[in-house]
PDB file of N, CA and C in Angstrom:
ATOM      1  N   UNK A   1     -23.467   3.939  12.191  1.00  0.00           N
ATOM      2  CA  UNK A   1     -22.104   3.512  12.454  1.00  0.00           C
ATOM      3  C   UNK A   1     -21.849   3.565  13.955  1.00  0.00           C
ATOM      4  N   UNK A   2     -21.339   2.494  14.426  1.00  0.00           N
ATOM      5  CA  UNK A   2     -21.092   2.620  15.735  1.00  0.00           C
ATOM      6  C   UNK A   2     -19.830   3.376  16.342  1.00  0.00           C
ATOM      7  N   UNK A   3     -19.927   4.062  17.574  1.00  0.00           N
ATOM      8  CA  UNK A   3     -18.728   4.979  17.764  1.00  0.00           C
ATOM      9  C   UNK A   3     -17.998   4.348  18.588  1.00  0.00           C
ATOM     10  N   UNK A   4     -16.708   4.626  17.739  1.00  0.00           N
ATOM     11  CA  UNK A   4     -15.023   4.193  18.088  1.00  0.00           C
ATOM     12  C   UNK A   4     -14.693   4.217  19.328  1.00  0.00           C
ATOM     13  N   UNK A   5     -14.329   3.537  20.141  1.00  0.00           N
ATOM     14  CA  UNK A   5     -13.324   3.779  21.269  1.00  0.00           C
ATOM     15  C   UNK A   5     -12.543   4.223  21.327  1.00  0.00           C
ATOM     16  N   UNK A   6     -12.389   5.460  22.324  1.00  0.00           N
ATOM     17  CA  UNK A   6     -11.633   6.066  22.457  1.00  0.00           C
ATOM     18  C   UNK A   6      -9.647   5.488  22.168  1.00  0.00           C
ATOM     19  N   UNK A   7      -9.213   4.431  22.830  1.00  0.00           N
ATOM     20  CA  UNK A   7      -8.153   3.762  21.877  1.00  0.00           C
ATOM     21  C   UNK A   7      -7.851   2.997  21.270  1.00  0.00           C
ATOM     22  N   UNK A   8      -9.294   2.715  20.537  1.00  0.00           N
ATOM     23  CA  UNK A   8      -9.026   2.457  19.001  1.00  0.00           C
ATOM     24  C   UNK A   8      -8.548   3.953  18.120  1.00  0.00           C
ATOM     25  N   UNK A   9      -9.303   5.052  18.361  1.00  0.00           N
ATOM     26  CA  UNK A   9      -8.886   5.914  18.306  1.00  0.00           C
ATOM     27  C   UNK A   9      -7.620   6.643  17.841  1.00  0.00           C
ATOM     28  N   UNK A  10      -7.236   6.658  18.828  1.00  0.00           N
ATOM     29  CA  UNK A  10      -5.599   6.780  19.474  1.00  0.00           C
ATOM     30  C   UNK A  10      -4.798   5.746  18.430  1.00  0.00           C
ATOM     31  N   UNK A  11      -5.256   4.079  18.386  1.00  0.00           N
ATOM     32  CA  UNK A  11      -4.178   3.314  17.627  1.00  0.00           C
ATOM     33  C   UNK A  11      -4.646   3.759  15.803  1.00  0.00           C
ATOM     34  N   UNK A  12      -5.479   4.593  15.809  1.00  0.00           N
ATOM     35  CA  UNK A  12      -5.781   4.956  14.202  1.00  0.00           C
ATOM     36  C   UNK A  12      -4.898   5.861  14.169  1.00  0.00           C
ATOM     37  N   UNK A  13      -4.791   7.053  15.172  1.00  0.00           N
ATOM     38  CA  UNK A  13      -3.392   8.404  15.142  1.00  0.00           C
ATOM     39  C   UNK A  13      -2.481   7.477  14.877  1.00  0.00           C
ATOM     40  N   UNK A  14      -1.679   6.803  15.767  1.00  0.00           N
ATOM     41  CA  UNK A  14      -0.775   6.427  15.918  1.00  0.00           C
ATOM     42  C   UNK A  14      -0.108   5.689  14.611  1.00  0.00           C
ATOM     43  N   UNK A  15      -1.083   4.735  13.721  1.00  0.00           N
ATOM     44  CA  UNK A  15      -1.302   4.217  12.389  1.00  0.00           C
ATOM     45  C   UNK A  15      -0.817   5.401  11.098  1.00  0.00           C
ATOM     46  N   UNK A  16      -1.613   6.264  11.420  1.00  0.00           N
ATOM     47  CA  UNK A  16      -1.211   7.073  10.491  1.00  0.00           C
ATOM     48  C   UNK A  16      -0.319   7.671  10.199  1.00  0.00           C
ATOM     49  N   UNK A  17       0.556   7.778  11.737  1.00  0.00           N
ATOM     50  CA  UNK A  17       1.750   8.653  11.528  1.00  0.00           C
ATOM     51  C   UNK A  17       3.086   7.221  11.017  1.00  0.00           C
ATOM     52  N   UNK A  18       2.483   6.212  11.361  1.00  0.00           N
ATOM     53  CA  UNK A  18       3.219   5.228  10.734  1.00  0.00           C
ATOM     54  C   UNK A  18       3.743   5.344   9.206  1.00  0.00           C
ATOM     55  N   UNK A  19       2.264   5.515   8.847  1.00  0.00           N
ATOM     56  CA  UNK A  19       2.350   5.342   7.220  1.00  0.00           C
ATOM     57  C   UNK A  19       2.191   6.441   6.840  1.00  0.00           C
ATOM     58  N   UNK A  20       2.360   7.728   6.995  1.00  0.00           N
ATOM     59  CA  UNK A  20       2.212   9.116   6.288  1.00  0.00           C
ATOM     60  C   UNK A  20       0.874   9.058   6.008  1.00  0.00           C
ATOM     61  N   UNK A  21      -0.454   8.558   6.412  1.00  0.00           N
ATOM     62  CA  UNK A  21      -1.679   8.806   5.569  1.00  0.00           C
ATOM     63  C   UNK A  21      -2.498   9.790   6.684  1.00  0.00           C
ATOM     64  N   UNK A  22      -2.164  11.144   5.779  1.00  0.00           N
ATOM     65  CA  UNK A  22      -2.459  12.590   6.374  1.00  0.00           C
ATOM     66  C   UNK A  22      -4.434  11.937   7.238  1.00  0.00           C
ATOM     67  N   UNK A  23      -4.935  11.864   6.076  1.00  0.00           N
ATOM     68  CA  UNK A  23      -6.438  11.703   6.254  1.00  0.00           C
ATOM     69  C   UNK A  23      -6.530  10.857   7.081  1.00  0.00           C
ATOM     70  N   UNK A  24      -5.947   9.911   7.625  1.00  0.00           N
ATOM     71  CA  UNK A  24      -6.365   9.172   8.835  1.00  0.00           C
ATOM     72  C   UNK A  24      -6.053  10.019   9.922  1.00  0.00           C
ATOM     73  N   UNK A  25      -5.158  10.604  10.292  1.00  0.00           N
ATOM     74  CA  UNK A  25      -4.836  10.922  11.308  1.00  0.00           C
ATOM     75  C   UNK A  25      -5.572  12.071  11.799  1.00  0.00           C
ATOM     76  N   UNK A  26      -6.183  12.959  10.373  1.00  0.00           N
ATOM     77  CA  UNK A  26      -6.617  14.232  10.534  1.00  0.00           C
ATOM     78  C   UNK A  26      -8.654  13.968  11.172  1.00  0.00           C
ATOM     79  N   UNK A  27      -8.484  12.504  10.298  1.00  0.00           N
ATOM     80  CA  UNK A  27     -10.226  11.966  10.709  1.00  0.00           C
ATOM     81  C   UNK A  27     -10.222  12.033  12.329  1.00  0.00           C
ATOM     82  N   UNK A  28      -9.271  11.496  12.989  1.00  0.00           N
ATOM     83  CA  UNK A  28      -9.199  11.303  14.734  1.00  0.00           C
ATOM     84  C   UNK A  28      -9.268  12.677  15.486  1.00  0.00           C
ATOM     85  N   UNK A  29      -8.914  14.014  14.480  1.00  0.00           N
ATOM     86  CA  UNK A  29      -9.004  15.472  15.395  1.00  0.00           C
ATOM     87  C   UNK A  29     -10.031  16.352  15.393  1.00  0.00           C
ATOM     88  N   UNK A  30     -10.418  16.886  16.286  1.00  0.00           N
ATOM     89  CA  UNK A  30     -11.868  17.797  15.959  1.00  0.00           C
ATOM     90  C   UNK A  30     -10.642  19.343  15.193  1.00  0.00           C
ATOM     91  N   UNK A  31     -11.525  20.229  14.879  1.00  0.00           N
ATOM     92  CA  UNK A  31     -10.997  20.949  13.936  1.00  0.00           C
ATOM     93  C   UNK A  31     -10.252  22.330  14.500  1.00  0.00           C
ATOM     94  N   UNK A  32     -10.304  22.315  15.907  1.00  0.00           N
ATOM     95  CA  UNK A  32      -9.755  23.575  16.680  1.00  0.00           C
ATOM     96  C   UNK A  32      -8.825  22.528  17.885  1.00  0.00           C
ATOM     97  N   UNK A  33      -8.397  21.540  17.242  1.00  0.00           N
ATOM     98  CA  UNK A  33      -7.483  20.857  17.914  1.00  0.00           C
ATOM     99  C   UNK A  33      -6.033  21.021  18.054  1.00  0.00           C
ATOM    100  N   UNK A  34      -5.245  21.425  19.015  1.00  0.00           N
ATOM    101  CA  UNK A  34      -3.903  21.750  19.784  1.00  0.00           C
ATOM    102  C   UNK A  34      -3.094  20.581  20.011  1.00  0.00           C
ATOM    103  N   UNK A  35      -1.908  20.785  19.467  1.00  0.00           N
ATOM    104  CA  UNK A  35      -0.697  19.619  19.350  1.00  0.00           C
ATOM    105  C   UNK A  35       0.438  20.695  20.397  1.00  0.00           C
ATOM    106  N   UNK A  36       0.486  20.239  21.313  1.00  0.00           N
ATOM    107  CA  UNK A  36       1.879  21.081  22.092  1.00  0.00           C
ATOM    108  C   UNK A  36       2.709  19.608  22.390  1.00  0.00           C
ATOM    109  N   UNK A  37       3.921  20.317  21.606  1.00  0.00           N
ATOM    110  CA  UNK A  37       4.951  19.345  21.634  1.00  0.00           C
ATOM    111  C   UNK A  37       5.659  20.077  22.645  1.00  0.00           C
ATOM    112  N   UNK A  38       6.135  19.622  23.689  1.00  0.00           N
ATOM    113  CA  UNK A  38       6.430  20.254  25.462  1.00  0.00           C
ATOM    114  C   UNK A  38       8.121  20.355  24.680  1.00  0.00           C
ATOM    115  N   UNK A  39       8.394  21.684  25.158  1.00  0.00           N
ATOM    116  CA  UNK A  39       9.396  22.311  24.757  1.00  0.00           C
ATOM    117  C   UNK A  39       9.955  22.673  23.657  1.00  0.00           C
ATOM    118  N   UNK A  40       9.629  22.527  22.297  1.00  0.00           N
ATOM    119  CA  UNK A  40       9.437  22.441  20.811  1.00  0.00           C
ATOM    120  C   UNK A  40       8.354  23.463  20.406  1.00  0.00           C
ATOM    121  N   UNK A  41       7.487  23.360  20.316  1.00  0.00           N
ATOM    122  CA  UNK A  41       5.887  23.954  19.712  1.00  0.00           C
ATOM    123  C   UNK A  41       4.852  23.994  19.603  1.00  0.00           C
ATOM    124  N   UNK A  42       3.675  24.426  19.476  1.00  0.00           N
ATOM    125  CA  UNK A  42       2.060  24.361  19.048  1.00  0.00           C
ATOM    126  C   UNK A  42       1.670  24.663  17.956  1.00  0.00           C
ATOM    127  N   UNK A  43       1.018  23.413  17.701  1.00  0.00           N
ATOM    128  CA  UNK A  43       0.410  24.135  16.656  1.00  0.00           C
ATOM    129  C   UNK A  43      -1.443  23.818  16.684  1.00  0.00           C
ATOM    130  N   UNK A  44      -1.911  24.753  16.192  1.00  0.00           N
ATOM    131  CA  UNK A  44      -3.468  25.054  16.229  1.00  0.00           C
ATOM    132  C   UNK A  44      -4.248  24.835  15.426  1.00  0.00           C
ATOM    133  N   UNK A  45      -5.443  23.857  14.986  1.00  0.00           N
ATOM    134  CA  UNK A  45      -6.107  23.518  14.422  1.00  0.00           C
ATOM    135  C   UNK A  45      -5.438  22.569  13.351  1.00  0.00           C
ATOM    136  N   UNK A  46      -6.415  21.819  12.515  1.00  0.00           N
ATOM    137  CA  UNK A  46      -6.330  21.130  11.722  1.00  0.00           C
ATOM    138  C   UNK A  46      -5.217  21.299  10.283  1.00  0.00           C
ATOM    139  N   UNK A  47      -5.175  22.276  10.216  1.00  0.00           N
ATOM    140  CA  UNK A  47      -4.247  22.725   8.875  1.00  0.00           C
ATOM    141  C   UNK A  47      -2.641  22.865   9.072  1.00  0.00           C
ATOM    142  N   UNK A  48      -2.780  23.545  10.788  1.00  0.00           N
ATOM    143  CA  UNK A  48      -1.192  23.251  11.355  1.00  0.00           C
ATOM    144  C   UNK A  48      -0.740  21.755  11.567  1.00  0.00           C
ATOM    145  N   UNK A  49      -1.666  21.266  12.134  1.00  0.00           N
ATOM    146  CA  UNK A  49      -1.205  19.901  12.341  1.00  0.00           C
ATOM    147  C   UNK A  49      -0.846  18.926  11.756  1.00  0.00           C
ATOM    148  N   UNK A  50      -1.767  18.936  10.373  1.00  0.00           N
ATOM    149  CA  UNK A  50      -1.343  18.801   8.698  1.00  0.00           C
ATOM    150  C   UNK A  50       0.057  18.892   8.736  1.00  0.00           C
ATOM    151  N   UNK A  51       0.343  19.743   8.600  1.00  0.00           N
ATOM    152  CA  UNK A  51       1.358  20.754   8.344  1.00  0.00           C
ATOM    153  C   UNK A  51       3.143  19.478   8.573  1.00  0.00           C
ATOM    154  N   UNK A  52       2.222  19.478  10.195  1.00  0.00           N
ATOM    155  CA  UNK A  52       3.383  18.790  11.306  1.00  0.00           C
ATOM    156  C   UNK A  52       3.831  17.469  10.846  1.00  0.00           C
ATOM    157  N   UNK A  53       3.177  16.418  10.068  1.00  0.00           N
ATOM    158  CA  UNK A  53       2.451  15.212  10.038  1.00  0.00           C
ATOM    159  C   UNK A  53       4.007  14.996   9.452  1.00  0.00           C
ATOM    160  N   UNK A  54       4.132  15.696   8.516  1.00  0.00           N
ATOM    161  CA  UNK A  54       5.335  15.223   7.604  1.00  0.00           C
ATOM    162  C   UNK A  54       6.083  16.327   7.970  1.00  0.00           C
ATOM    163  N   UNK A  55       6.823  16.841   8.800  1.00  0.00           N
ATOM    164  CA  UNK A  55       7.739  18.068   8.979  1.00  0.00           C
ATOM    165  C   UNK A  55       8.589  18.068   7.857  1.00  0.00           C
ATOM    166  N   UNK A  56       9.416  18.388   7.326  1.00  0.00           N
ATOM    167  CA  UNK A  56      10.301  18.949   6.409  1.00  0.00           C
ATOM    168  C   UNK A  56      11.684  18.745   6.906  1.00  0.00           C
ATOM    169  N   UNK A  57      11.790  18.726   8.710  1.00  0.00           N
ATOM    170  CA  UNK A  57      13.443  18.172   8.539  1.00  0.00           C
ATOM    171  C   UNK A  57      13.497  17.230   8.873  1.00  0.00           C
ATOM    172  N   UNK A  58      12.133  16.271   8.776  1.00  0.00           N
ATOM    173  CA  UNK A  58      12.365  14.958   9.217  1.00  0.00           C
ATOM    174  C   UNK A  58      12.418  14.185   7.938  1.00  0.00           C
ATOM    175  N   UNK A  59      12.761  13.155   7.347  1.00  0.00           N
ATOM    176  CA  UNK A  59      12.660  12.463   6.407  1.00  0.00           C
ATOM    177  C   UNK A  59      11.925  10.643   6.686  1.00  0.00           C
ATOM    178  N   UNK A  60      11.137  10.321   6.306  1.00  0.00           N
ATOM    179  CA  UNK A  60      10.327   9.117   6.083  1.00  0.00           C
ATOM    180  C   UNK A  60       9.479   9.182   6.813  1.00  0.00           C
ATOM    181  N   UNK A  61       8.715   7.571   7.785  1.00  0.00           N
ATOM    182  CA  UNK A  61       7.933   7.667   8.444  1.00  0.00           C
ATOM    183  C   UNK A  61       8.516   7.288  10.280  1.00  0.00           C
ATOM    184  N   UNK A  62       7.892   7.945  11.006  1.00  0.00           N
ATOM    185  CA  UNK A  62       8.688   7.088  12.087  1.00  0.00           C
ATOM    186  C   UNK A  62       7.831   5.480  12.467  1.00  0.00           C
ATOM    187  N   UNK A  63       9.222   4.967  13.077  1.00  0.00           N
ATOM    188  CA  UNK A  63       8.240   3.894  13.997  1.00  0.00           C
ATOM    189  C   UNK A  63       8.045   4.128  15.556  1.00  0.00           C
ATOM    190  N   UNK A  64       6.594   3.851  15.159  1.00  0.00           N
ATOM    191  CA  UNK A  64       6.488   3.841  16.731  1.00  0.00           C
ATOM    192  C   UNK A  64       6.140   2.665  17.589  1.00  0.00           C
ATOM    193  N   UNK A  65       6.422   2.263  18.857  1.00  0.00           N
ATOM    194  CA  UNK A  65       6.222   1.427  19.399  1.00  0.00           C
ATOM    195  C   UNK A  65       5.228   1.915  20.813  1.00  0.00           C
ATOM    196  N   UNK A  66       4.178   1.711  20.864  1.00  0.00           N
ATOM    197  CA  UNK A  66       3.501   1.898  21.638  1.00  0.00           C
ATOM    198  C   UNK A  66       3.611   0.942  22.975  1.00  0.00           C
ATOM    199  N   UNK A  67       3.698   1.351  23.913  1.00  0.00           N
ATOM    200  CA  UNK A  67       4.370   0.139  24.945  1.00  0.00           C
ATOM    201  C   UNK A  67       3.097   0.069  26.153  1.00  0.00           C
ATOM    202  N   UNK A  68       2.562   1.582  26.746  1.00  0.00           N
ATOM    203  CA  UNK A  68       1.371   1.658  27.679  1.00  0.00           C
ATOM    204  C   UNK A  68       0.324   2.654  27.045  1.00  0.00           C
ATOM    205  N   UNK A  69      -1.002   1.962  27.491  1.00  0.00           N
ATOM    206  CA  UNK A  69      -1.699   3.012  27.272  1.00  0.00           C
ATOM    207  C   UNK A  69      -2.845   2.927  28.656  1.00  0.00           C
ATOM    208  N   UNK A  70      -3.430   3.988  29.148  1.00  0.00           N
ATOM    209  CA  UNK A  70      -4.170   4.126  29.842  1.00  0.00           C
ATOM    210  C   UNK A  70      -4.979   5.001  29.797  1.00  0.00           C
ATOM    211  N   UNK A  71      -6.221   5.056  30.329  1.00  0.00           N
ATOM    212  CA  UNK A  71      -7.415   5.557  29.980  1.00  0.00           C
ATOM    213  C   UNK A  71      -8.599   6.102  30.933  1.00  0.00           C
ATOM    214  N   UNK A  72      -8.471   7.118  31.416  1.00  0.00           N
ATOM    215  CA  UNK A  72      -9.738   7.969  32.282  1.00  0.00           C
ATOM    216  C   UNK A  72     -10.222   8.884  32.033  1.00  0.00           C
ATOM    217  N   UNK A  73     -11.525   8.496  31.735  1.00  0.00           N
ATOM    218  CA  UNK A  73     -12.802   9.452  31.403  1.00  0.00           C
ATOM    219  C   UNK A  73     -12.029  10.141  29.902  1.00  0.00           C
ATOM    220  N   UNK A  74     -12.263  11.578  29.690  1.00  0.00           N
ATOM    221  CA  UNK A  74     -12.012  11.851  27.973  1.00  0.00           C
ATOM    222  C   UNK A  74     -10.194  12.268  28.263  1.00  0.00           C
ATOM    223  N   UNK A  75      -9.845  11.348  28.421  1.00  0.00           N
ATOM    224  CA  UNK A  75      -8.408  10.979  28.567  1.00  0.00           C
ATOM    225  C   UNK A  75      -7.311   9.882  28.305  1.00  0.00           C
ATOM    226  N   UNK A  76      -6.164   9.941  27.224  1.00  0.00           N
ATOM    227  CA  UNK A  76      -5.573   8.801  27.110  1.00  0.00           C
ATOM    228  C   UNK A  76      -4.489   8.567  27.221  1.00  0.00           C
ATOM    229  N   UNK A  77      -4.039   7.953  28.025  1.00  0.00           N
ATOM    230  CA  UNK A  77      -2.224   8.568  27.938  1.00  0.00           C
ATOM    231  C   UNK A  77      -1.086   7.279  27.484  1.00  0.00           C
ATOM    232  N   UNK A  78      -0.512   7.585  26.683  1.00  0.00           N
ATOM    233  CA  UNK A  78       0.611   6.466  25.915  1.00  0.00           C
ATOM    234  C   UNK A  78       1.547   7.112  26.437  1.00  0.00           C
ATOM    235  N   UNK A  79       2.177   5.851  26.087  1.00  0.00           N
ATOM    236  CA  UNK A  79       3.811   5.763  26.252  1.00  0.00           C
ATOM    237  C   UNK A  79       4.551   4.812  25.320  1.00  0.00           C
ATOM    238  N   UNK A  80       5.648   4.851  24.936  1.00  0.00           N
ATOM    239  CA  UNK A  80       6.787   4.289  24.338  1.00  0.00           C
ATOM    240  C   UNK A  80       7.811   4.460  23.507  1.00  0.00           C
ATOM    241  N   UNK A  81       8.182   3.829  22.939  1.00  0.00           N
ATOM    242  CA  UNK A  81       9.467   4.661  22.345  1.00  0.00           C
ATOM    243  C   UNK A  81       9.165   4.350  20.267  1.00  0.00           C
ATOM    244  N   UNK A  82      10.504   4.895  20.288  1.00  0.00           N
ATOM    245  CA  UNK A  82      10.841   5.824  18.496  1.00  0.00           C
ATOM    246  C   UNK A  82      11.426   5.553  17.644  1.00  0.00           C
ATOM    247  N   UNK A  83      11.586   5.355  16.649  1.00  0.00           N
ATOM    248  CA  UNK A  83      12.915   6.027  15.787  1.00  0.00           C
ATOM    249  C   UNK A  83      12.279   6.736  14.923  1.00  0.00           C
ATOM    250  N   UNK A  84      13.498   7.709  14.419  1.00  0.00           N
ATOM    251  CA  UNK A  84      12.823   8.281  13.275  1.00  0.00           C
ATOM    252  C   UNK A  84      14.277   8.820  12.406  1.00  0.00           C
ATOM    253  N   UNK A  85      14.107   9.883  11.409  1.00  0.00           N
ATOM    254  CA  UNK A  85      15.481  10.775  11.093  1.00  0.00           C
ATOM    255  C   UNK A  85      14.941  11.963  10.586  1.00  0.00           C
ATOM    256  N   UNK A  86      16.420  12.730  10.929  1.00  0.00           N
ATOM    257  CA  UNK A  86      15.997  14.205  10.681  1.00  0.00           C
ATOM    258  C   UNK A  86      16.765  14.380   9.062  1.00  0.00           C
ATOM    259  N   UNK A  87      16.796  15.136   8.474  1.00  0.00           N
ATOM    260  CA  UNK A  87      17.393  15.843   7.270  1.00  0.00           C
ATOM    261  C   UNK A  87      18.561  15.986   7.719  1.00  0.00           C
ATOM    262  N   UNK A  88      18.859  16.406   8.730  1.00  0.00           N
ATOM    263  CA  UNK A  88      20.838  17.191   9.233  1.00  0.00           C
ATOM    264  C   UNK A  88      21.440  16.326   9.798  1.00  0.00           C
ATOM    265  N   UNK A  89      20.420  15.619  10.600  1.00  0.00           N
ATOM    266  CA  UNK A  89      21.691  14.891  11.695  1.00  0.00           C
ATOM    267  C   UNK A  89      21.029  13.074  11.523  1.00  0.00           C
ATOM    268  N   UNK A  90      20.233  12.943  10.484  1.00  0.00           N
ATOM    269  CA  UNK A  90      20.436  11.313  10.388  1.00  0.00           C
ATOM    270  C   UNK A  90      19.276  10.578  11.549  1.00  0.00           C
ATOM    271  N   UNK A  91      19.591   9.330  11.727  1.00  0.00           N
ATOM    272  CA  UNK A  91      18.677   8.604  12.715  1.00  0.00           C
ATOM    273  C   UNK A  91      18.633   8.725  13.791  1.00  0.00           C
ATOM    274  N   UNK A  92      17.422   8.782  14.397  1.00  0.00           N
ATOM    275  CA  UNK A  92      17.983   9.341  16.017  1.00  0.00           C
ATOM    276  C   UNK A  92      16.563   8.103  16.783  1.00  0.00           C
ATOM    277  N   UNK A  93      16.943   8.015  18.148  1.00  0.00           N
ATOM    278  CA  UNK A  93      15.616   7.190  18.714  1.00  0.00           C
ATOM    279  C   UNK A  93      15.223   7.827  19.712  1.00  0.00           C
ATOM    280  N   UNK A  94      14.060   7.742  20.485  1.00  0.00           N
ATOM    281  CA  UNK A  94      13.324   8.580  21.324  1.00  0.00           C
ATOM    282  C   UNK A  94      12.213   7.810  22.266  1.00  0.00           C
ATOM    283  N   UNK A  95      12.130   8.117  23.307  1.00  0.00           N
ATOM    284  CA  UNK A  95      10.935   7.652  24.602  1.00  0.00           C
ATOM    285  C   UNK A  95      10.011   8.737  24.130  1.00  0.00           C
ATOM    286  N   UNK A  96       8.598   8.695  24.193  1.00  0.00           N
ATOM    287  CA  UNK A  96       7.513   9.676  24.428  1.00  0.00           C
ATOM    288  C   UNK A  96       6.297   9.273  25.709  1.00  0.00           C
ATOM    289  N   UNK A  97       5.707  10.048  25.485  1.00  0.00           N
ATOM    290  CA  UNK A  97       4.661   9.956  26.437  1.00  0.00           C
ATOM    291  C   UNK A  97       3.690  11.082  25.237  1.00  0.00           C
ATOM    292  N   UNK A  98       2.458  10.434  25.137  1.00  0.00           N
ATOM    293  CA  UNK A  98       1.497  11.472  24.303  1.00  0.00           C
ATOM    294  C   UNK A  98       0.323  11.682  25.405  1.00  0.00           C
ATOM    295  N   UNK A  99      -0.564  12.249  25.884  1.00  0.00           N
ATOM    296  CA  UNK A  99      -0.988  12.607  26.284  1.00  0.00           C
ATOM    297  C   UNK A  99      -2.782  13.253  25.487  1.00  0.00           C
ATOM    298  N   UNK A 100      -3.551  12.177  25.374  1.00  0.00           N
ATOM    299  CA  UNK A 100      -4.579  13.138  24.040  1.00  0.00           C
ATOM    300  C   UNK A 100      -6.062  13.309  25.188  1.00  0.00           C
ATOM    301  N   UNK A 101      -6.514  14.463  24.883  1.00  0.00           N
ATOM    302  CA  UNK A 101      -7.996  14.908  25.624  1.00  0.00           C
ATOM    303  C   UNK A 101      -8.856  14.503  24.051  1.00  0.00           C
ATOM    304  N   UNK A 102     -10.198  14.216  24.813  1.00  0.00           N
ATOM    305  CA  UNK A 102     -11.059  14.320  23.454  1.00  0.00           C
ATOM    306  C   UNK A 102     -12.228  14.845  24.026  1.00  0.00           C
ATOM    307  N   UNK A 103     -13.160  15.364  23.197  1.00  0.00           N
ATOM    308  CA  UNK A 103     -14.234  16.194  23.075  1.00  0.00           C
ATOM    309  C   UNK A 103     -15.138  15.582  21.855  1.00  0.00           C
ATOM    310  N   UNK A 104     -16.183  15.436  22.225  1.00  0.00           N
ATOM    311  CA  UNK A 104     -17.806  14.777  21.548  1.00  0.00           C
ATOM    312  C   UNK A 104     -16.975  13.883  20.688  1.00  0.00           C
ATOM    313  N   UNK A 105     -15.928  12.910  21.198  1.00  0.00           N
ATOM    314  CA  UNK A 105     -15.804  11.965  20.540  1.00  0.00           C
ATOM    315  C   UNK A 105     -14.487  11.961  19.633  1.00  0.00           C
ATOM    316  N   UNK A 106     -13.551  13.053  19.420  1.00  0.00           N
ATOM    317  CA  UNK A 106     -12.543  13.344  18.420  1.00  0.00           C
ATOM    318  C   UNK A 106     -11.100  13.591  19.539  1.00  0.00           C
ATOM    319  N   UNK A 107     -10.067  13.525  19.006  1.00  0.00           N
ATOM    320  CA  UNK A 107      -8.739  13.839  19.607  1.00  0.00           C
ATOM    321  C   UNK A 107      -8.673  15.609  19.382  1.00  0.00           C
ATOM    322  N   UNK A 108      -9.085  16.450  20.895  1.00  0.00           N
ATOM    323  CA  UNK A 108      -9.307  17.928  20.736  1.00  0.00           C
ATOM    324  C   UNK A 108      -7.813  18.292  21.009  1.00  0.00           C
ATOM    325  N   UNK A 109      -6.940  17.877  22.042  1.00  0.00           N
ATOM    326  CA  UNK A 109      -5.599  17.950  22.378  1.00  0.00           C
ATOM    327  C   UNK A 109      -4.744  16.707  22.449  1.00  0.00           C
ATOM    328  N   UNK A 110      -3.290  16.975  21.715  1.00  0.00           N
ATOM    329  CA  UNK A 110      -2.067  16.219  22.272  1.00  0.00           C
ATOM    330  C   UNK A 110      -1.152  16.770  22.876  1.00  0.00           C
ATOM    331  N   UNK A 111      -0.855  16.295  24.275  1.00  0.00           N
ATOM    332  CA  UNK A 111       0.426  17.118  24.387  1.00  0.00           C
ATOM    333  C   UNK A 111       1.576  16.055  24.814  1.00  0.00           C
ATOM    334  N   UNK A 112       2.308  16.130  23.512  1.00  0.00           N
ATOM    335  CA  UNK A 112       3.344  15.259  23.473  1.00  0.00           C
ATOM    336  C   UNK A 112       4.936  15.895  24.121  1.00  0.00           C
ATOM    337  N   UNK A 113       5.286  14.793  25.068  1.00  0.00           N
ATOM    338  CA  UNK A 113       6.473  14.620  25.701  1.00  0.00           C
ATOM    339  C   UNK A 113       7.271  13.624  25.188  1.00  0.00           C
ATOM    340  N   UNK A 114       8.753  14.108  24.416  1.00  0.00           N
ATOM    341  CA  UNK A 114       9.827  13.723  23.846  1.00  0.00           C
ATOM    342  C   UNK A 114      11.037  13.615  24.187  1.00  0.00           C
ATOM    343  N   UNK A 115      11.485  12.662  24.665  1.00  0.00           N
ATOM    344  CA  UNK A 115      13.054  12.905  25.003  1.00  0.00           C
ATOM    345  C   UNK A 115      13.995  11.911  23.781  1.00  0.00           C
ATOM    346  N   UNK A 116      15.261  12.376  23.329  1.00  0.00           N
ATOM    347  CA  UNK A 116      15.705  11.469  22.133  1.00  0.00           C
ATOM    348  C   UNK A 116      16.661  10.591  22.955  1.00  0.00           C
ATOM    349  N   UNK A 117      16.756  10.024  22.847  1.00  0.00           N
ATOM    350  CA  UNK A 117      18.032   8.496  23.553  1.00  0.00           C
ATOM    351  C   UNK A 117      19.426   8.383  22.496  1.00  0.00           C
ATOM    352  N   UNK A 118      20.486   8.469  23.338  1.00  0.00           N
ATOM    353  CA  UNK A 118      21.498   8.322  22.632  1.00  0.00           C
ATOM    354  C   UNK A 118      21.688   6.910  22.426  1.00  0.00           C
TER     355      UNK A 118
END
């Protein structure tokens, strides 16, 4: 099997969190892989991140719109914007910036930057 590009990669994460399909997204992470959501949380390895995929006060899937992506050495960095909804407070929209490192080929870190837009 020939190996993936690095953002093809990235547009398989990004896919998955589209459609809730845990196993795609979890195929793109090596297994001691770190999600730091910058000012929010971390979570560590594969089972937390699981965890995250579908949070509990969010309800459905979000959309995302991927707008830039760029790419140096085991480095990828996106940008664009959101919607999504929470359980309490309803629909909300959002700019990000994700930020993913990879290692022998897998997504080892994200560190995602979120701001929500009124």
């Amino acid at each position: 099997m020939a190996k993936i590009d690095q953002r093809d990669l990235v547009a398989e994460y990004f896919e998955g969190f589209r459609t809730g399909d845990h196993a795609r997204i979890l195929a793109t992470l090596t297994d001691d892989v770190a999600w730091i959501i910058h000012g929010h949380r971390t979570t560590r390895g594969r089972d937390e991140f699981d965890g995250e995929i579908e949070n509990p006060a969010f309800t459905g899937h979000p959309e995302l719109d991927v707008q830039r992506v760029f790419e140096d050495g085991p480095v990828v960095v996106t940008t664009g914007e959101g919607r999504g909804a929470t359980v309490e407070h309803g629909p909300f929209r959002f700019v990000f910036s994700d930020i993913f490192t990879f290692r022998a080929g897998l997504i080892a870190r994200v560190d995602s930057y979120v701001v929500p837009l009124r």
